[in-house]
Structure formats: structure tokens, C-alpha cells
N, C-alpha and C. Protein backbone atom coordinates (compact mmCIF):
# COMPACT_ATOMS: atom_id res chain seq x y z
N UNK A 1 -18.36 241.29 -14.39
CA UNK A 1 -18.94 240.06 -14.87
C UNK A 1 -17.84 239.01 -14.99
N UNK A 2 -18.05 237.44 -14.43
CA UNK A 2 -17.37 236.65 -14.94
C UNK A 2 -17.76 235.87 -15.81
N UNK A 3 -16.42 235.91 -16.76
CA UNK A 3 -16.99 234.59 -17.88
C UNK A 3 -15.99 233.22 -17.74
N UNK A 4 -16.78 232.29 -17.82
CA UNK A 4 -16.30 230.71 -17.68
C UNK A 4 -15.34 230.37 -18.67
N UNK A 5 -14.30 229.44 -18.68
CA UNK A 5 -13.84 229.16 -19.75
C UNK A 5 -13.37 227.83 -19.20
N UNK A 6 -13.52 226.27 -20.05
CA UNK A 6 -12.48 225.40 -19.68
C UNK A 6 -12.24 224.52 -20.25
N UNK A 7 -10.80 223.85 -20.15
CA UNK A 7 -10.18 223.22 -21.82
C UNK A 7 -9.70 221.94 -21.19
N UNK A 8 -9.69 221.25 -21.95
CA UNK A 8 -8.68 219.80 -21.38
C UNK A 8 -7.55 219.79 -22.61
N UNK A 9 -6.44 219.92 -21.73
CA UNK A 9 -4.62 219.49 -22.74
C UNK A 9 -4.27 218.60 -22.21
N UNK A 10 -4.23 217.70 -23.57
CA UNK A 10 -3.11 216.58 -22.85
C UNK A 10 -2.76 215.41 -21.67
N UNK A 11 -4.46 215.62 -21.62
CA UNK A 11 -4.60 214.34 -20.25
C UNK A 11 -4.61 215.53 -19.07
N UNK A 12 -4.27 216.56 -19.14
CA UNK A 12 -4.54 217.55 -18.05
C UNK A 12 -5.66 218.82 -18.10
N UNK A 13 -6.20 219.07 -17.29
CA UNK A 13 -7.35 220.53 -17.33
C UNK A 13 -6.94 221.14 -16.77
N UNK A 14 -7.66 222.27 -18.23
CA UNK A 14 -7.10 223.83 -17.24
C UNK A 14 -8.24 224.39 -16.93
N UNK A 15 -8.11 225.24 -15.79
CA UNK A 15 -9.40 225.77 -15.95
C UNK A 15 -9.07 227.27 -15.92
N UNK A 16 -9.94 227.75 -16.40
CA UNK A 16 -9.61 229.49 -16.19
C UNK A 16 -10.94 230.39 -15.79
N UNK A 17 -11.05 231.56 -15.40
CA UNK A 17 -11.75 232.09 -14.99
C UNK A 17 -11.34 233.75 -15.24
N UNK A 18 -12.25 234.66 -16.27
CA UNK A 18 -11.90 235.89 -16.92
C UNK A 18 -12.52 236.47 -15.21
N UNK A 19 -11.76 237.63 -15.05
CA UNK A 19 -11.94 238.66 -13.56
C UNK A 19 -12.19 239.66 -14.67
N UNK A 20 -13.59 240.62 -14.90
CA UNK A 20 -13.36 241.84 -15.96
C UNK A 20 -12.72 241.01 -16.48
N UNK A 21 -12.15 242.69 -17.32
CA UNK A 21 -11.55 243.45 -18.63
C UNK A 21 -10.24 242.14 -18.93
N UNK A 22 -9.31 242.30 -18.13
CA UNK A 22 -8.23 241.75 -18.46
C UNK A 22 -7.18 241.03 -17.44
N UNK A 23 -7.93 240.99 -16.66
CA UNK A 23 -7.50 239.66 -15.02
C UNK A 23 -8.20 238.72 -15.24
N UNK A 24 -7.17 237.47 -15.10
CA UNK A 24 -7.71 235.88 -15.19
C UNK A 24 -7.39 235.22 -14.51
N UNK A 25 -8.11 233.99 -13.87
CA UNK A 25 -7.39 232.95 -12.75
C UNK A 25 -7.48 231.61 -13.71
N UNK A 26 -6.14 231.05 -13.70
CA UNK A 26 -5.60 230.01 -14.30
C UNK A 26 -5.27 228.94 -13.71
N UNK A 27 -5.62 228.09 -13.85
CA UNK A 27 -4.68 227.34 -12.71
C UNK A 27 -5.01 225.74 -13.86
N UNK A 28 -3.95 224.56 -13.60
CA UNK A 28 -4.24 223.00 -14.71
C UNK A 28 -4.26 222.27 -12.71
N UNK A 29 -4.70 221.20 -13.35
CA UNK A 29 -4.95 220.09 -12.40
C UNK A 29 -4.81 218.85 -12.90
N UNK A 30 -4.36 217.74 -12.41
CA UNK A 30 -4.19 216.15 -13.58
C UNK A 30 -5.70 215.53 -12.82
N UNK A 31 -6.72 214.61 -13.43
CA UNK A 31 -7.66 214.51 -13.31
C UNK A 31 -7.61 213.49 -12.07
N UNK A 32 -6.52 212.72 -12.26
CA UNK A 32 -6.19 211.94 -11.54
C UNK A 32 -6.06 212.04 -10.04
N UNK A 33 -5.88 213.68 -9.49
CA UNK A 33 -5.85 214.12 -8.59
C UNK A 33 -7.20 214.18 -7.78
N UNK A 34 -8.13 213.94 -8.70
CA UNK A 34 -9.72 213.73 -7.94
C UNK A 34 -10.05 212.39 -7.97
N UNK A 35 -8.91 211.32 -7.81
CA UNK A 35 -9.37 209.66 -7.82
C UNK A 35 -9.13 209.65 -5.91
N UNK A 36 -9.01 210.67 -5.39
CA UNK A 36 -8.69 210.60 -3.72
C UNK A 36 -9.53 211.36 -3.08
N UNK A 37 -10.19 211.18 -2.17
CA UNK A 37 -10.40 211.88 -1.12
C UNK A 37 -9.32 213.59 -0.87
N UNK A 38 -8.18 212.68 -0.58
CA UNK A 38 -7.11 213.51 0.00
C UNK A 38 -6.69 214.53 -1.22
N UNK A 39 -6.60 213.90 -2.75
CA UNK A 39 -6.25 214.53 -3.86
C UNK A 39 -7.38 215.49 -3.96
N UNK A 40 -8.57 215.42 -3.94
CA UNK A 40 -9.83 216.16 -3.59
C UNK A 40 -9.16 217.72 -3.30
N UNK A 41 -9.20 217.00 -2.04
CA UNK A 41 -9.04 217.95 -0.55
C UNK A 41 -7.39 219.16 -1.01
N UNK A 42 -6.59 218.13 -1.65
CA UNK A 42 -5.57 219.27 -1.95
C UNK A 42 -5.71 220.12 -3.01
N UNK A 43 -6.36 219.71 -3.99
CA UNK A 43 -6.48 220.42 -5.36
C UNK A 43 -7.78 221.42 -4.78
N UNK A 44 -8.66 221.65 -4.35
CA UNK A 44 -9.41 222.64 -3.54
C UNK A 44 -8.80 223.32 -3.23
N UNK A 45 -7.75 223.35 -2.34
CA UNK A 45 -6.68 223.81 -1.55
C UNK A 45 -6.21 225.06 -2.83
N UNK A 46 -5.61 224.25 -3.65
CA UNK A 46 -5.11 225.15 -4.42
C UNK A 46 -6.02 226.23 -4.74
N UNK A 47 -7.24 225.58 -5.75
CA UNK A 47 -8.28 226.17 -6.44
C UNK A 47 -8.43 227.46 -5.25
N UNK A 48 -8.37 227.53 -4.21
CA UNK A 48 -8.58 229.01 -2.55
C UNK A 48 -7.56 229.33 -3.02
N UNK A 49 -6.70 229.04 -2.75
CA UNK A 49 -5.10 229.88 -2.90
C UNK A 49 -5.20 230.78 -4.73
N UNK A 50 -5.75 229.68 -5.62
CA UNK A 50 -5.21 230.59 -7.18
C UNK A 50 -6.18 231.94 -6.49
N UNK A 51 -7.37 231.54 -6.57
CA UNK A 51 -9.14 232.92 -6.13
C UNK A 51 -8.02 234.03 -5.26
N UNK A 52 -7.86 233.29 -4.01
CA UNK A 52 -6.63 234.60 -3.16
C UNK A 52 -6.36 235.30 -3.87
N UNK A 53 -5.28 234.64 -5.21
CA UNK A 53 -3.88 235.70 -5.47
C UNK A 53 -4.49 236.53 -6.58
N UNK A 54 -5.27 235.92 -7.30
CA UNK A 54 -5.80 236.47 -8.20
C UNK A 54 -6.66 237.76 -7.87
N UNK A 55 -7.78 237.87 -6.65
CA UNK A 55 -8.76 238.62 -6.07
C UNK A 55 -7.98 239.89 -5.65
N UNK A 56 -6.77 239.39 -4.87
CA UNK A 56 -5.80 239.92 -4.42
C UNK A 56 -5.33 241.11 -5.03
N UNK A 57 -4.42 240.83 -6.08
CA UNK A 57 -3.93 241.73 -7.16
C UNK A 57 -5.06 242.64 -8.09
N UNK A 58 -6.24 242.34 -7.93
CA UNK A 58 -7.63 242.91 -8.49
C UNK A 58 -7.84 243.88 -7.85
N UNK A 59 -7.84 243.84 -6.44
CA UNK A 59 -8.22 244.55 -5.96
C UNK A 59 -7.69 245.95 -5.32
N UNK A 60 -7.64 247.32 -5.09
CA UNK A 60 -7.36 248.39 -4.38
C UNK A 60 -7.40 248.14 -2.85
N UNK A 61 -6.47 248.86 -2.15
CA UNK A 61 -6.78 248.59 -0.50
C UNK A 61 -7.21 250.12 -0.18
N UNK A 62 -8.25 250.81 -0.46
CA UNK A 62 -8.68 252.25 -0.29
C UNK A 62 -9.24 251.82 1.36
N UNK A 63 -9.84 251.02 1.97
CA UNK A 63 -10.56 250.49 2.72
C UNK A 63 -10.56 249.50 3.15
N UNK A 64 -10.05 249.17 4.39
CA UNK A 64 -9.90 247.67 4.72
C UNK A 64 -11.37 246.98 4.72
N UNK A 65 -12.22 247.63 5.24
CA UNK A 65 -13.44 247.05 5.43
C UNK A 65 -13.85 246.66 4.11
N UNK A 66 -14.11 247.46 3.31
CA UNK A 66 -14.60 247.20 2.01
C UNK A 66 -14.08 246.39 1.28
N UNK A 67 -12.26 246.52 1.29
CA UNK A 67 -12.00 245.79 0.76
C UNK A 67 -12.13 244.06 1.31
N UNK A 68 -11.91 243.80 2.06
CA UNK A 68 -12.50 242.74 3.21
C UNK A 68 -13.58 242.41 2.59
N UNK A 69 -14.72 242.91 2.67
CA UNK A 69 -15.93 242.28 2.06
C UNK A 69 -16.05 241.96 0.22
N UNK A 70 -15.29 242.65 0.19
CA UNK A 70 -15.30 242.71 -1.83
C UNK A 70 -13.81 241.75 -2.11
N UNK A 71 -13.15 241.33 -1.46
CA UNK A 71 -12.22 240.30 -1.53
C UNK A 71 -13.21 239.28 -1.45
N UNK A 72 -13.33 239.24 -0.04
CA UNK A 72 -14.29 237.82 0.40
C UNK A 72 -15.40 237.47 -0.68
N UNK A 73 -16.28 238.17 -1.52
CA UNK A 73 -17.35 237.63 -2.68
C UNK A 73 -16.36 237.30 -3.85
N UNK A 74 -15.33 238.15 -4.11
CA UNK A 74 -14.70 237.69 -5.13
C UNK A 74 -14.02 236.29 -5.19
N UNK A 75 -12.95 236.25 -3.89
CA UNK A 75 -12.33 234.23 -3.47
C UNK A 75 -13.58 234.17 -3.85
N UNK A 76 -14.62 234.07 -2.88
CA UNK A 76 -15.89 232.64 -3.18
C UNK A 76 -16.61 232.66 -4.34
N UNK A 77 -16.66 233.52 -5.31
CA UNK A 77 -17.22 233.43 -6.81
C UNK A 77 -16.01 233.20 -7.10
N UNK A 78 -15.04 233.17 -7.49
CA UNK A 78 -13.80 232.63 -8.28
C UNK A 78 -14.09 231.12 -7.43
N UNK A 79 -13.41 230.58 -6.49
CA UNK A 79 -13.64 229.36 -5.71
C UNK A 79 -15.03 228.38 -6.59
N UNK A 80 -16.87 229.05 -6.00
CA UNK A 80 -17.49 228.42 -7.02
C UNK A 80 -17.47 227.82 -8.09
N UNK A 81 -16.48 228.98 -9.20
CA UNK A 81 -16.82 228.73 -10.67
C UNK A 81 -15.91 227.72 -11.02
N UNK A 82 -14.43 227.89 -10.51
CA UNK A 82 -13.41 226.74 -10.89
C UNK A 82 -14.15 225.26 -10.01
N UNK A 83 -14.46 225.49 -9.00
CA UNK A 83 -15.40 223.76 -8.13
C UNK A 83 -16.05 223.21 -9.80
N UNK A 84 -16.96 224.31 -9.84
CA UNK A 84 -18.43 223.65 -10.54
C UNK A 84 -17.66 223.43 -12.17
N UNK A 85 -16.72 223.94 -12.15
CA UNK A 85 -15.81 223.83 -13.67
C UNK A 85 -15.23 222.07 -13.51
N UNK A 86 -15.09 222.02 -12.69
CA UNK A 86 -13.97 220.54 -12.08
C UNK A 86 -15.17 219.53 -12.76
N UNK A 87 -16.16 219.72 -11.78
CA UNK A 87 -17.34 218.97 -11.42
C UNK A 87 -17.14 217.53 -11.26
N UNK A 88 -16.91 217.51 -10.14
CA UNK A 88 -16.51 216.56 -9.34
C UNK A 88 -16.86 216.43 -8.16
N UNK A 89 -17.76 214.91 -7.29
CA UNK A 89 -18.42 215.05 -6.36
C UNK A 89 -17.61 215.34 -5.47
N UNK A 90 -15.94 214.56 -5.54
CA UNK A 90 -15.33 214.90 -4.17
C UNK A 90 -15.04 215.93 -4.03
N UNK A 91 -14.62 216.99 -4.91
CA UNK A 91 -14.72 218.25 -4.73
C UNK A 91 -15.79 219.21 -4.26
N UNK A 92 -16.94 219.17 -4.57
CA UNK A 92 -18.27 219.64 -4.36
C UNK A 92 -18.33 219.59 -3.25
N UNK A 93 -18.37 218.02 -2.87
CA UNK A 93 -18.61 217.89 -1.28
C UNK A 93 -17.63 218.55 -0.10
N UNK A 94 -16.18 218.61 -0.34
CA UNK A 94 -15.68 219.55 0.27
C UNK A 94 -15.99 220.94 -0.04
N UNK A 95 -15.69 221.46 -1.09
CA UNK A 95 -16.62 223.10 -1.11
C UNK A 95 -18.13 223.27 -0.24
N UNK A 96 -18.84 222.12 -0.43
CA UNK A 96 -20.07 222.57 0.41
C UNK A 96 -19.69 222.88 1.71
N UNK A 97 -19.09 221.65 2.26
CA UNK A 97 -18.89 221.70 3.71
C UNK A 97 -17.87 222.93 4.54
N UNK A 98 -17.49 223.45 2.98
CA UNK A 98 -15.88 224.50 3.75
C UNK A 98 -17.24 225.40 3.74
N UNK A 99 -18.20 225.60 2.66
CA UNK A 99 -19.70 226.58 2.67
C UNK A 99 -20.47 227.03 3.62
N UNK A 100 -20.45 225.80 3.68
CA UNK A 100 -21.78 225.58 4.74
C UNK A 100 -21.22 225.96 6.49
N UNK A 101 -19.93 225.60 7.03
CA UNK A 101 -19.16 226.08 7.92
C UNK A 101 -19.09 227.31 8.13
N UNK A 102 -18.98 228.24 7.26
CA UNK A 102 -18.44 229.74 7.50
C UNK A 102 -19.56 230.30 8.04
């Protein structure tokens, strides 16, 4: 199960995301970074990369296949929850379209 969590410090947000028991994806962003298109587009960027490392280290490699498919739901439910945490159209709209592509 994931549970949501998200805070604003200091003119900056964090957002976090509980994986289970005791794995979390963390990651801050300055808000300011969603006044761009391009700032959009990079802070997404990240938000894939934290889901990666985080999914990553979660996971066992008993099975490439399996693990392959149980990586891949985990990035895109981690990915989702930090987007819809942002909530931000320019963000959204790139998540749909990276979505809707695959």
C-alpha cells in the first residue's frame, strides 16, 4: 500500500511517498520551477529518476521478467502520486503525454 504525504518548507515542497513498511521516495522542488514549460519538463524528469531509484532498491532481482513488470507498476505509481501531489497543469500535461505514448 502507498500512503501520500506532502509538506511545504520554506518557500520549497517536499513531497514524499511511503513504499510499504519502511521505503520512502523523497524528493523537494522550488515552486518556481513549474512557472516554465521547460522547468515543468525538468522537474518530471527528476520526479522518473527519484520512482527509479527508489523502486529500484525495493525491489529483489529473483526474475528479470517479473521483476521488469513489478518495477515498471511501481516507477508509474510512485511517478502518478508525486505528479498529482505537485498538481500542476504543466506537469500533468507532460505525465499524460509521456502516458499516453507508452
Amino acid at each position: 500500500m502507498i500512503k501520500k504525504l506532502i509538506t511545504t518548507v520554506a518557500g520549497a515542497a517536499a513531497l514524499s511517498v511511503a513504499l510499504g513498511a519502511t521505503a520512502q521516495a523523497d524528493m523537494a522542488y522550488a515552486p518556481e520551477e513549474l512557472s516554465t514549460e521547460q522547468g515543468a519538463a525538468n522537474l518530471y524528469q527528476r520526479i522518473q529518476a527519484t520512482a527509479e531509484t527508489q523502486c529500484d532498491s525495493r525491489l529483489n532481482h529473483d526474475s528479470v521478467i517479473k521483476y521488469r513488470a513489478v518495477r515498471d507498476r511501481c516507477v508509474s505509481d510512485v511517478v502518478d502520486d508525486l505528479v498529482h501531489k505537485v498538481n500542476d497543469p504543466r506537469l500533468e500535461k507532460i505525465h499524460n503525454e509521456r502516458k499516453n505514448s507508452v
